[in-house]
Protein backbone atom coordinates (compact mmCIF):
# COMPACT_ATOMS: atom_id res chain seq x y z
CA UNK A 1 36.75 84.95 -42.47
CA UNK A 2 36.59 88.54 -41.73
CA UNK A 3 39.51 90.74 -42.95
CA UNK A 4 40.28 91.59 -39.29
CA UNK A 5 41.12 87.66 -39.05
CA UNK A 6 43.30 87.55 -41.73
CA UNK A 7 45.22 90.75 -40.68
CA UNK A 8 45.34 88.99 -37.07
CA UNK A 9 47.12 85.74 -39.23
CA UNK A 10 44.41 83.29 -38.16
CA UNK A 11 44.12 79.68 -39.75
CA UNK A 12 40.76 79.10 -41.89
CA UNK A 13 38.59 76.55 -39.98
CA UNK A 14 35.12 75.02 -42.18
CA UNK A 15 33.94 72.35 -39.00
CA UNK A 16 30.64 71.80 -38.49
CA UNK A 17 29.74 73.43 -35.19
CA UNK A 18 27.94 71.46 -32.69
CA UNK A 19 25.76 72.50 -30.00
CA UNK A 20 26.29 71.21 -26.34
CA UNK A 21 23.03 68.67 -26.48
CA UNK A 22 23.79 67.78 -29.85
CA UNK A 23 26.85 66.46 -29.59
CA UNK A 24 25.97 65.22 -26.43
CA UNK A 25 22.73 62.81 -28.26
CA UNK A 26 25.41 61.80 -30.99
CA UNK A 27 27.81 60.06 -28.97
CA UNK A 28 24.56 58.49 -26.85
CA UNK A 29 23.40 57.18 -30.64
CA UNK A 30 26.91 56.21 -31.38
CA UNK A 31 27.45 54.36 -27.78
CA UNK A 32 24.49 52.52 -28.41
CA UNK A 33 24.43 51.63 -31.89
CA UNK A 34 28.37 49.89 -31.35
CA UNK A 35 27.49 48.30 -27.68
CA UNK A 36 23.95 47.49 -28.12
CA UNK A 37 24.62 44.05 -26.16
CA UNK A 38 27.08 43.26 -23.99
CA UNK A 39 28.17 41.19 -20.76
CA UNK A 40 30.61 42.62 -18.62
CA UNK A 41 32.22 40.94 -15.54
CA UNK A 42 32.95 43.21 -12.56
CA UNK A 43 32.62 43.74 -8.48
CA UNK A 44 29.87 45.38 -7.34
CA UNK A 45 30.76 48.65 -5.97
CA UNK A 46 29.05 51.44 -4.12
CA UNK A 47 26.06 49.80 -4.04
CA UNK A 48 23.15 51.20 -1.68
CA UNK A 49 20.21 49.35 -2.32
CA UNK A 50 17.00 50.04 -4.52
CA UNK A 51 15.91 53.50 -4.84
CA UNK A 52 12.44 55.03 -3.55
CA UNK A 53 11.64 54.57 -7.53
CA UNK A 54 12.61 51.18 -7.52
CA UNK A 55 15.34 51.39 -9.70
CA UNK A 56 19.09 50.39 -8.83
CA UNK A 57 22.17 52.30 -8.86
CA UNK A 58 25.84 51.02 -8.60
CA UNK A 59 29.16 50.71 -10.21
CA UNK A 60 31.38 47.57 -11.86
CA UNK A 61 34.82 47.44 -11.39
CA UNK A 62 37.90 45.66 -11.92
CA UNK A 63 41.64 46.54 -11.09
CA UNK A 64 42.03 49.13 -13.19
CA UNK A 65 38.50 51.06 -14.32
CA UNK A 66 35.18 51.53 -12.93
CA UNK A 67 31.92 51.91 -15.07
CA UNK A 68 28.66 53.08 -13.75
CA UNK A 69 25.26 50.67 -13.47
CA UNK A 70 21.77 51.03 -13.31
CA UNK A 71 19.45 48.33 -13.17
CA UNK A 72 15.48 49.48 -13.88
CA UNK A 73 12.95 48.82 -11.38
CA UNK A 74 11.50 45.85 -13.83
CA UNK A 75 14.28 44.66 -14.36
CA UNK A 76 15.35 44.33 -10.86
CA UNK A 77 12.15 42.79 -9.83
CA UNK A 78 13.40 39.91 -11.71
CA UNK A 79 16.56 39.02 -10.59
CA UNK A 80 17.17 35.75 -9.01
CA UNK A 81 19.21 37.26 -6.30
CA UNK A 82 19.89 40.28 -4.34
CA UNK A 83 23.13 42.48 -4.83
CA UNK A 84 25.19 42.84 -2.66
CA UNK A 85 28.22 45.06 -1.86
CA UNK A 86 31.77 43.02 -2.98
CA UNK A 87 29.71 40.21 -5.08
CA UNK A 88 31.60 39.69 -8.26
CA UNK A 89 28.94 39.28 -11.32
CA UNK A 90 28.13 39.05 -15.15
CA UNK A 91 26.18 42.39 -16.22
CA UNK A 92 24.21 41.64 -19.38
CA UNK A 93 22.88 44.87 -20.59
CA UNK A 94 23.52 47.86 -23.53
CA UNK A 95 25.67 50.64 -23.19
CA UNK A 96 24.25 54.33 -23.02
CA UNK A 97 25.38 57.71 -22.17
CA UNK A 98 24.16 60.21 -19.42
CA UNK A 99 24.05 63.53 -21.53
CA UNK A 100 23.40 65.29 -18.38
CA UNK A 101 26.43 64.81 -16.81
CA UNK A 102 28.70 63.13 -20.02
CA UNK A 103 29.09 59.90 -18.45
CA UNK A 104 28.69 56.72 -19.61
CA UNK A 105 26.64 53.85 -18.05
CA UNK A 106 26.04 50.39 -18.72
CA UNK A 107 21.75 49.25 -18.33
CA UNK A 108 21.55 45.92 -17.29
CA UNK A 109 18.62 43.75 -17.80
CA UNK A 110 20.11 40.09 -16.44
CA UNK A 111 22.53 39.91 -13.60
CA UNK A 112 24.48 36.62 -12.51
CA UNK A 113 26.71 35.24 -10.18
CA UNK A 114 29.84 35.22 -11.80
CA UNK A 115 29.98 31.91 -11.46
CA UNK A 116 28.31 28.98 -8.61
CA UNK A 117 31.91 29.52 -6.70
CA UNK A 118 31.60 32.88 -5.76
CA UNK A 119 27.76 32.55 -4.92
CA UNK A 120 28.74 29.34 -2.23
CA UNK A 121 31.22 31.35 -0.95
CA UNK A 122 28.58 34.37 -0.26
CA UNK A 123 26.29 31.64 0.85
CA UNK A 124 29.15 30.03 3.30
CA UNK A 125 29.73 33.36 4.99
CA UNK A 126 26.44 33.86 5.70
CA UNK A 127 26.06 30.88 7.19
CA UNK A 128 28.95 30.89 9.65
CA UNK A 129 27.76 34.66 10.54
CA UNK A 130 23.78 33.22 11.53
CA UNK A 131 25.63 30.06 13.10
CA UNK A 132 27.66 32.40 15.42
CA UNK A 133 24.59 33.70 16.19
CA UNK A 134 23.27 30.83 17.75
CA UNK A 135 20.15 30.31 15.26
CA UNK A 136 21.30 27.27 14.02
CA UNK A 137 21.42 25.68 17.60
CA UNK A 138 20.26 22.47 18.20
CA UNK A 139 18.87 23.46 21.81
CA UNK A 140 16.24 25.69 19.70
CA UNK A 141 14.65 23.31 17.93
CA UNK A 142 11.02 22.35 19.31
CA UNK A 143 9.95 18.57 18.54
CA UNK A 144 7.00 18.20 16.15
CA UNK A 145 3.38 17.70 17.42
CA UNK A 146 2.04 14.03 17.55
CA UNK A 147 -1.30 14.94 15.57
CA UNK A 148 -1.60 18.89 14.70
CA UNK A 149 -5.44 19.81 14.16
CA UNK A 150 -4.15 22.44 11.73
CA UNK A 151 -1.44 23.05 9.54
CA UNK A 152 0.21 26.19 8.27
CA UNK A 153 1.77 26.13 4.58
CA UNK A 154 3.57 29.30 3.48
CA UNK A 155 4.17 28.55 -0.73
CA UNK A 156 2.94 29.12 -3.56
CA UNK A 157 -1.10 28.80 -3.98
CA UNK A 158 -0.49 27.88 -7.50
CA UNK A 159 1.73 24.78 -8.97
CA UNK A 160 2.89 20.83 -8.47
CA UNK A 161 3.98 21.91 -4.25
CA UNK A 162 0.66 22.41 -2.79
CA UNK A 163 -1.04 19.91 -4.35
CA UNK A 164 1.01 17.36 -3.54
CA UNK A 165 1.30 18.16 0.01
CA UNK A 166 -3.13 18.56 0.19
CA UNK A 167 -3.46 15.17 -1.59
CA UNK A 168 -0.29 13.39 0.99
CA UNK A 169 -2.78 14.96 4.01
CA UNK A 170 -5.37 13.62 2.68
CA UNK A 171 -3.66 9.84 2.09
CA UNK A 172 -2.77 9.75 5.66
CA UNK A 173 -4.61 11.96 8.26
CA UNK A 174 -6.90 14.63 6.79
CA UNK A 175 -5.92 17.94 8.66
CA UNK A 176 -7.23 21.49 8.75
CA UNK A 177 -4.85 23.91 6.50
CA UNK A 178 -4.47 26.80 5.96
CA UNK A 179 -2.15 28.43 3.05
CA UNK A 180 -0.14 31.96 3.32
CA UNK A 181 -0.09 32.35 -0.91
CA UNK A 182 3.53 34.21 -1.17
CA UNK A 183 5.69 34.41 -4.12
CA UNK A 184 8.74 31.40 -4.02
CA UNK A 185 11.47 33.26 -5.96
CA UNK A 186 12.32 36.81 -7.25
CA UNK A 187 13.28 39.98 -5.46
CA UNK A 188 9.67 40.12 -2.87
CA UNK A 189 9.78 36.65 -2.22
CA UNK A 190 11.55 36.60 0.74
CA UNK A 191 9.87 39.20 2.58
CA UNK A 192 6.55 37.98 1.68
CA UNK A 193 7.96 34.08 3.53
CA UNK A 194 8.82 36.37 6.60
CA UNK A 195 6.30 38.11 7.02
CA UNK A 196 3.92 34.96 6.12
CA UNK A 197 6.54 33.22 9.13
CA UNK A 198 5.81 35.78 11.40
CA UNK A 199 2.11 35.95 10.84
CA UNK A 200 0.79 32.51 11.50
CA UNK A 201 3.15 33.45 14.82
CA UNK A 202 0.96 36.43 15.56
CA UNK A 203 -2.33 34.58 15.14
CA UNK A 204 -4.21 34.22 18.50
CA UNK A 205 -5.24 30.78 19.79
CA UNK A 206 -8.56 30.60 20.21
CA UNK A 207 -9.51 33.18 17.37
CA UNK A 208 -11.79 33.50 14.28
CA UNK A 209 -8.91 31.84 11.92
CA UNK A 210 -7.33 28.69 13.97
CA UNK A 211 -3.47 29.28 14.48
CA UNK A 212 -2.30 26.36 13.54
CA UNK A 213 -0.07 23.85 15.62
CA UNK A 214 3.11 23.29 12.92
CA UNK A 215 4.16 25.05 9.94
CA UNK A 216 5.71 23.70 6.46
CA UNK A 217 7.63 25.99 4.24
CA UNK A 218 7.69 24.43 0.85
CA UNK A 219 9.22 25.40 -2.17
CA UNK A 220 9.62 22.91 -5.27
CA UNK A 221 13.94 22.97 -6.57
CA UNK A 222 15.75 24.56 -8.63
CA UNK A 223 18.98 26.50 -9.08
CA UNK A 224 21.01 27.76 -6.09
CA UNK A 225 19.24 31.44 -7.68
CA UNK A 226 16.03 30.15 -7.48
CA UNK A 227 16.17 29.12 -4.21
CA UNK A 228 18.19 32.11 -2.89
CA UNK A 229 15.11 34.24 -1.38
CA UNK A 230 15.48 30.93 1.79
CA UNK A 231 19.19 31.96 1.98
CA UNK A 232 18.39 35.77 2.73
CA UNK A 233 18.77 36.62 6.54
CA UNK A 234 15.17 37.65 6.99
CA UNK A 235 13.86 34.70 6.34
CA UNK A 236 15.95 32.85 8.64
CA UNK A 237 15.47 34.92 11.37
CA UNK A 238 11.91 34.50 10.74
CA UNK A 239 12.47 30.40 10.66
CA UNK A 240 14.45 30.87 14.10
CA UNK A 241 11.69 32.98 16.02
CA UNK A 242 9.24 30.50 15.25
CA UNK A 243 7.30 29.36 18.29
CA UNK A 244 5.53 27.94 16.05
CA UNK A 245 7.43 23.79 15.35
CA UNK A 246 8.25 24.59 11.68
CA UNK A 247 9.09 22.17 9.06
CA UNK A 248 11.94 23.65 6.17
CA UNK A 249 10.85 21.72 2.87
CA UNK A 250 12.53 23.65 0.14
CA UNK A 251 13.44 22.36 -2.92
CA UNK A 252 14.69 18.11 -3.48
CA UNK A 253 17.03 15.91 -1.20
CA UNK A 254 19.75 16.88 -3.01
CA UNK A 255 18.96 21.10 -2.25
CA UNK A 256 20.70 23.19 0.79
CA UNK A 257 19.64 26.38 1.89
CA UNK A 258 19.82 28.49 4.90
CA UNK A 259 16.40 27.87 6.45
CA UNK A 260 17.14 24.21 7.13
CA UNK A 261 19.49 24.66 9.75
CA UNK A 262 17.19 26.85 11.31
CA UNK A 263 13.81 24.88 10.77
CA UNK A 264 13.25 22.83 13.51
CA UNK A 265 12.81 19.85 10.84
CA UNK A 266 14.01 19.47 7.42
CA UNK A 267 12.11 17.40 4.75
CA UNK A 268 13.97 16.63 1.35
CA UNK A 269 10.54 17.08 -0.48
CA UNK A 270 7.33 18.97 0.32
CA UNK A 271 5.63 15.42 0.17
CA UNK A 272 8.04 14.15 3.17
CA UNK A 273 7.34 17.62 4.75
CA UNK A 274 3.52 16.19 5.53
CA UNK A 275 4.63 12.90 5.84
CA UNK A 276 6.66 13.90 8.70
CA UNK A 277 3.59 16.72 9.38
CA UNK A 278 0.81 13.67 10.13
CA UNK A 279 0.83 10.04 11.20
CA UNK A 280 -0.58 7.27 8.89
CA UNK A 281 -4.54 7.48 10.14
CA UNK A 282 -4.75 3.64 8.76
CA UNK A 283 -1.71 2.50 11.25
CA UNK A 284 -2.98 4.40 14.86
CA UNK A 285 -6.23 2.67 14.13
CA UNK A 286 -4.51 -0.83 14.00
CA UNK A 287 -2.17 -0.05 16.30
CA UNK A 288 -5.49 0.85 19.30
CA UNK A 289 -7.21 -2.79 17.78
CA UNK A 290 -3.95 -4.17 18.54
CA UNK A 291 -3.50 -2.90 21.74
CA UNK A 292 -7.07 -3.13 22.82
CA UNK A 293 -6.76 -6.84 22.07
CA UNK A 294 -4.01 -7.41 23.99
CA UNK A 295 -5.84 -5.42 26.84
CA UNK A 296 -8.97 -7.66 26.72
CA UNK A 297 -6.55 -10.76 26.68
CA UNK A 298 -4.49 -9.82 29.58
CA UNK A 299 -7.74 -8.95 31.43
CA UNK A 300 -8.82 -12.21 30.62
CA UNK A 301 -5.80 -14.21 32.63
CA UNK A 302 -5.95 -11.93 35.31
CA UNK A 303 -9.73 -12.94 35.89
CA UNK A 304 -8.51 -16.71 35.21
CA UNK A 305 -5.80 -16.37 37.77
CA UNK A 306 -7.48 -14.78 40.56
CA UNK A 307 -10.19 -17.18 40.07
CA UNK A 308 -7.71 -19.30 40.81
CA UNK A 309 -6.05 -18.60 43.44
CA UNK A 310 -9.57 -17.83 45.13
CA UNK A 311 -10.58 -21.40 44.32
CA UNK A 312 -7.03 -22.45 46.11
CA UNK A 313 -7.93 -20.17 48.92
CA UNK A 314 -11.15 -21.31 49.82
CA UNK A 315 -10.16 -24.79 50.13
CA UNK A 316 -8.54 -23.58 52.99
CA UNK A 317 -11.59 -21.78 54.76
CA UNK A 318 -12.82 -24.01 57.59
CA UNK A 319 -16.23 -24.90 57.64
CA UNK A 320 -19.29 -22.84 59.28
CA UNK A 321 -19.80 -25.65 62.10
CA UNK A 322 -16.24 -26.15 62.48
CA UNK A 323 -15.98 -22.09 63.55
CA UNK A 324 -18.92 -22.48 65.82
CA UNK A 325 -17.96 -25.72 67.60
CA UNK A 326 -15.25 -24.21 69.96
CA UNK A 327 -17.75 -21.34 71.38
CA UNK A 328 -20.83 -23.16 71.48
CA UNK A 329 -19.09 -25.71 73.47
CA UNK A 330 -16.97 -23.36 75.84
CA UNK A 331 -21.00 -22.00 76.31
CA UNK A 332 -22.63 -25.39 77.02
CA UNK A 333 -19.74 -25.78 79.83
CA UNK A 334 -20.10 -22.31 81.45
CA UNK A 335 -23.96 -23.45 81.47
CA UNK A 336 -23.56 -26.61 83.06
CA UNK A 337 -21.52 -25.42 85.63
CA UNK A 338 -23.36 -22.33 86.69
CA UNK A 339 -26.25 -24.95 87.11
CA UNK A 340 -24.27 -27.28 89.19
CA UNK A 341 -22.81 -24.08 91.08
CA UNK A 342 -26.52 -22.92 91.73
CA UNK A 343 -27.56 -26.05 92.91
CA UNK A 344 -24.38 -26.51 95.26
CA UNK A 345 -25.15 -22.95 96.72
CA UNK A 346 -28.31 -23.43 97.57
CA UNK A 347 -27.47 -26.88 99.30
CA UNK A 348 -24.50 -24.92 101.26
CA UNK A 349 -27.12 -22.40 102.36
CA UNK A 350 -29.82 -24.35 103.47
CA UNK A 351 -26.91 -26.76 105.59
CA UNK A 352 -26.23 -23.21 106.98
CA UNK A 353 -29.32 -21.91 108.29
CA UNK A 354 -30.45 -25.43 109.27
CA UNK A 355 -27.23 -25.16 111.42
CA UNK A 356 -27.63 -21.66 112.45
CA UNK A 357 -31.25 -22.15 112.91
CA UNK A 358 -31.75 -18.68 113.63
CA UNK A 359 -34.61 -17.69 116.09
CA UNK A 360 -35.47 -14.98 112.96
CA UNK A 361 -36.03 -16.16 109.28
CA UNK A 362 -36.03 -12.63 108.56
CA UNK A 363 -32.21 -12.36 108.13
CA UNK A 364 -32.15 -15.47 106.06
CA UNK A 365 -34.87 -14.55 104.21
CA UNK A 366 -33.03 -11.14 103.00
CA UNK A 367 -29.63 -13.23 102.37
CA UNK A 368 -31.94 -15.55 100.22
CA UNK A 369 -33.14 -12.61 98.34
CA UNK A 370 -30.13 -11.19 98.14
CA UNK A 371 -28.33 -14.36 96.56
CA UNK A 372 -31.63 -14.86 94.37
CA UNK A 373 -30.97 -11.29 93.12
CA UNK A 374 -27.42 -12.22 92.36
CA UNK A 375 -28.26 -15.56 90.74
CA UNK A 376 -30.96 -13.60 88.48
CA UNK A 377 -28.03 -11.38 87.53
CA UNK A 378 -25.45 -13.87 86.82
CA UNK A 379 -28.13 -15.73 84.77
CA UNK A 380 -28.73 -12.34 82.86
CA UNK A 381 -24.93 -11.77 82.72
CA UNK A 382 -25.11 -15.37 81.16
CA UNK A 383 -27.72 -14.79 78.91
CA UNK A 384 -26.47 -11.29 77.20
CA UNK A 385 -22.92 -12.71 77.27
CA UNK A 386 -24.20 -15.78 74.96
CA UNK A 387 -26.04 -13.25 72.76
CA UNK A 388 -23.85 -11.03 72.23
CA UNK A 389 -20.92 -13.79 71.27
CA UNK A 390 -23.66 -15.91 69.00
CA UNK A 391 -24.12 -12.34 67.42
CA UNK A 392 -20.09 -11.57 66.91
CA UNK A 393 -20.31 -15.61 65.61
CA UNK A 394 -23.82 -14.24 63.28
CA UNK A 395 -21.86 -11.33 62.05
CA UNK A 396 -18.73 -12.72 61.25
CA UNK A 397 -20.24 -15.74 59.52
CA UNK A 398 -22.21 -13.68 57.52
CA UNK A 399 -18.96 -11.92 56.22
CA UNK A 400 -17.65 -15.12 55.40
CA UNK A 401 -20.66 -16.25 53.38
CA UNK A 402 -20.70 -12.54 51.88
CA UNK A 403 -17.03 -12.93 50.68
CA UNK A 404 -17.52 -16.35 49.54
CA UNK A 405 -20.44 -15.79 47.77
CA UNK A 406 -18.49 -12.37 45.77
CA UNK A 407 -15.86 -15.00 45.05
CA UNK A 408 -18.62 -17.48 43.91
CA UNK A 409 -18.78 -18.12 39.76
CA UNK A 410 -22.10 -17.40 40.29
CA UNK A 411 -21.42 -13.71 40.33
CA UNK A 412 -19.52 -14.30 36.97
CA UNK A 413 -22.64 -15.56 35.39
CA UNK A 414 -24.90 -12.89 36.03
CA UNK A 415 -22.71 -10.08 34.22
CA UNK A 416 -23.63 -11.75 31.25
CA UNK A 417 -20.90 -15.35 31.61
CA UNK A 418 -21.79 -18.96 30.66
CA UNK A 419 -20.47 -22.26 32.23
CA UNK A 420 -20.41 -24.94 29.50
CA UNK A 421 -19.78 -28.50 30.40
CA UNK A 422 -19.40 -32.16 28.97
CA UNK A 423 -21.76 -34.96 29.49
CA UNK A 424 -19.73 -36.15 32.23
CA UNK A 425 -19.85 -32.57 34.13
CA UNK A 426 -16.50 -31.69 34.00
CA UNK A 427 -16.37 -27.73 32.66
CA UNK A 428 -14.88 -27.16 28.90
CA UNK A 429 -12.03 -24.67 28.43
CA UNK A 430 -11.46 -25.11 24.38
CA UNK A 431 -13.54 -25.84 21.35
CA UNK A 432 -10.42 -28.47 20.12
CA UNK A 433 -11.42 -31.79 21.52
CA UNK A 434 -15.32 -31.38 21.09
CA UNK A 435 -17.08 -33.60 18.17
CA UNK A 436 -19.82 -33.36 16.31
CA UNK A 437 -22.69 -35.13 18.61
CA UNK A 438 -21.10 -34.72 21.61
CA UNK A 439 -23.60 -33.46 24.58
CA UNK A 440 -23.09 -30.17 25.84
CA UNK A 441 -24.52 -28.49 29.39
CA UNK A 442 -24.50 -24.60 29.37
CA UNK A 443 -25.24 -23.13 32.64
CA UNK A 444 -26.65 -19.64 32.57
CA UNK A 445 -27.27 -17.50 35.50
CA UNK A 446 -31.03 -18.38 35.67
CA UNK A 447 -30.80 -21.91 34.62
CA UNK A 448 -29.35 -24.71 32.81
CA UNK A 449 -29.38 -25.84 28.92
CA UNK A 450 -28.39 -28.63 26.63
CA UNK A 451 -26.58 -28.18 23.50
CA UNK A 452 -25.31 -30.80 21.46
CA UNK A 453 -22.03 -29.87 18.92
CA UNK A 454 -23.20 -29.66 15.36
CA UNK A 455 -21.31 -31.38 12.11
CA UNK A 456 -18.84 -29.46 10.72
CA UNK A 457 -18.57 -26.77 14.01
CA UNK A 458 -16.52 -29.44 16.00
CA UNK A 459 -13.11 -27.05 17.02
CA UNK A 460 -13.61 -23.76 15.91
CA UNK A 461 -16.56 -24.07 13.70
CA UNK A 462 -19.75 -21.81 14.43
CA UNK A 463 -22.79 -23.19 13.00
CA UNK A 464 -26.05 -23.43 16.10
CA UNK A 465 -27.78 -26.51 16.76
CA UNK A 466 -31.19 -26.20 17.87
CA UNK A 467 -31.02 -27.18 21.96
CA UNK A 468 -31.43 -30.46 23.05
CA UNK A 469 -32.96 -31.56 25.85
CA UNK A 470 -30.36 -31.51 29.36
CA UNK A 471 -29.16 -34.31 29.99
CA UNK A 472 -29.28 -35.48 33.66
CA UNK A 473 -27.40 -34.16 36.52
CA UNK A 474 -24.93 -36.36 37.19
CA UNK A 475 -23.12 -34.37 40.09
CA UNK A 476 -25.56 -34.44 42.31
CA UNK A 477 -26.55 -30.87 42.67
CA UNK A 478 -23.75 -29.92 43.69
CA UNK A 479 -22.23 -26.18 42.86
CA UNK A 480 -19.31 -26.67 39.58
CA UNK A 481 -16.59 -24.74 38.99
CA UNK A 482 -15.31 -22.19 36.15
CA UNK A 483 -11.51 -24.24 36.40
């Protein structure tokens, strides 16, 4: 102390005297040395998103105080979840000072809910906002192609999800697919399932890469903050822009997030999510056999019944010389009596001129011709009129044989058909009845051949008999029929 201080009366004073930055360090070393862990339970306040650096810059606060945040770009890379203004949470972090402007912060290296509650409530709100929207509307929702030639799968290239969805395609309908790797969970993932959404969108039909006809967006479970990056609005919006039929498969049955109500499906596993992707390959094929049969089998009665009814219906065709008889005797009439008429006319004429007996013959000569002429014509007239009707009787008559013969059996038995009969003749519709000896006649389009039923083929048995020789003909030669 200097003797001007202790004239002046002034107190001796031995502190140590700090510097500005040193005192500054030593309550840093202090703060962090007592609060080197610690979990604090706030609101998030002030909060703005991540800086250009990536790092993260907010407050916690309760009723009464307010402490300031920061949340390191690594750090916040691997949070479950993304802040958001309001959300109360559980800061796990150290305590540190801010020389530069003597405040102090809290660093946080886990943040959490603060408790599943306040999360579903978040998650509620958002949901009400996106339904008021309208993107949850059923109306939107396209219906799923039959068979896809290729499939689009936005998850994870690596882990349990895409193999089991590749090895379900394969089980049931091997399809062409195509995977959009993005990350499943942390702070990227969902822009990388947008913009993976929006990309198989922007793909042009007809292009080098095929765009494919559905999409699956699969994602094995987990925690409600595993499986937040499908609750964020971007991917949603994403889901419900689709023109693309897309199928939501994100975590198991039991899991709910945002992107199922606006998926135009919803699978409870990524295995149902190509189950519902494909048909069964197996099933279609049986399912064309099936139908095919039945085809062939109703094709079969319809042949049966028309043959049929065209049996019934040419019983009822009158015979060749019945159609004839009428004309040809209306003919032989008109004949007779244009004989009888020519032979009355010339007896009439020759009572006339002998009566006349005109002192010229020349005038009875010329009516002579003259009715000679006419009787030449009318016997012409005659003679075309009989052609032309036997040809209308030709023509028509060949029609008839022409249709009869298309409705013949015959015609049956040269695409390839076979007649087979007993030894009596009489045609055979089933192998039940038929024994082992019995005599068999199989008519062929180009002939006839015996067959005789071997042992042990007798009603549905299939063993071939070398042919016997045909017995004889015992209807006469005359045409059978298929019935």
């Amino acid at each position: 102390m200097t003797p001007a201080d202790r004239a002046a009366g002034a107190a001796p004073n031995n502190a140590h005297e700090f510097s500005v930055s040193e005192i500054s360090f030593a309550l840093k070393r202090t703060v962090e040395e007592t609060f080197g862990h610690v979990r604090v339970r706030g609101e998030i306040t002030g909060y703005r998103g991540p800086h250009s650096s990536g790092h993260c810059y907010f407050g916690l606060k309760d009723d009464k105080a307010r402490i300031d945040a920061v949340v390191w770009r690594g750090a916040f890379q691997k949070l479950r979840f993304k802040p958001e203004e309001g959300m109360e949470v559980i800061a796990t972090g150290k305590l540190t000072t801010y020389p530069g402007s003597s405040k102090y912060q809290i660093v946080i290296e886990h943040l959490e809910p603060a408790g599943v509650g306040a999360l579903m409530a978040l998650l509620e709100e958002r949901r009400k906002k996106l339904m008021a929207e309208g993107l949850f509307a059923q109306e939107r929702k396209r219906p799923l192609p039959f068979l896809p030639e290729v499939i689009g799968v936005v998850t994870s290239p690596t882990g349990a999800v895409i193999r089991d969805i590749l090895h379900r395609l394969q089980d049931r309908f091997p399809r062409h697919v195509i995977v959009w790797p993005v990350r499943v969970q942390g702070e990227t993932s969902a822009g990388e399932v947008a913009a993976a959404i929006r990309g198989f969108n922007a793909m042009e039909k007809g292009g080098k890469l095929p765009r494919p006809d559905v999409l699956i967006v699969a994602r094995g479970g987990g925690s409600i903050e595993d499986l937040w990056s499908f609750n964020e609005e971007a991917v949603v919006r994403a889901a419900a822009e689709s023109d693309i039929p897309l199928i939501s498969a994100v975590g198991h049955e039991t899991d709910t997030t945002l992107i199922d109500f606006a998926a135009d499906r919803r699978a409870p596993t990524p295995t149902a999510a190509a189950e519902m992707a494909v048909p069964v390959r197996g099933e279609l094929v049986a399912d064309i056999r099936d139908r095919a049969t039945r085809l062939m089998r109703a094709e079969t009665r319809l042949v049966e019944r028309m043959r049929s009814e065209l049996t019934g219906l040419s019983r009822g065709l009158p015979k060749l010389a019945d159609l004839i008889a009428l004309p040809r005797q209306r003919f032989d009439n008109a004949a007779e009596r244009l004989r009888g008429a020519l032979s009355r006319v010339t007896t009439v004429k020759r009572g006339e001129l002998h009566k006349v007996g005109a002192p010229s013959l020349a005038p009875i000569r010329r009516n002579m011709a003259e009715a000679r002429k006419r009787t030449v014509e009318l016997a012409a007239r005659a003679k075309q009129a009989e052609t032309r009707h036997l040809g209308d009787l030709a023509r028509r008559l060949d029609g008839q044989g022409k249709l009869l013969e298309s409705y013949s059996y015959h015609g049956v038995l040269k695409r390839g058909y076979a007649v087979v009969r007993d030894a009596k003749g009489a045609p055979v519709r089933a192998a039940a009845g038929q024994k082992a000896g019995d005599a068999l006649e199989i008519e062929f389009a180009d002939g006839r051949l015996g067959a005789v039923v071997a042992p042990g083929t007798a009603a549905g048995g299939a063993a071939p008999q070398a042919p016997k020789k045909p017995a004889p003909k015992k209807d006469g030669g005359k045409q059978g029929t298929l019935l």
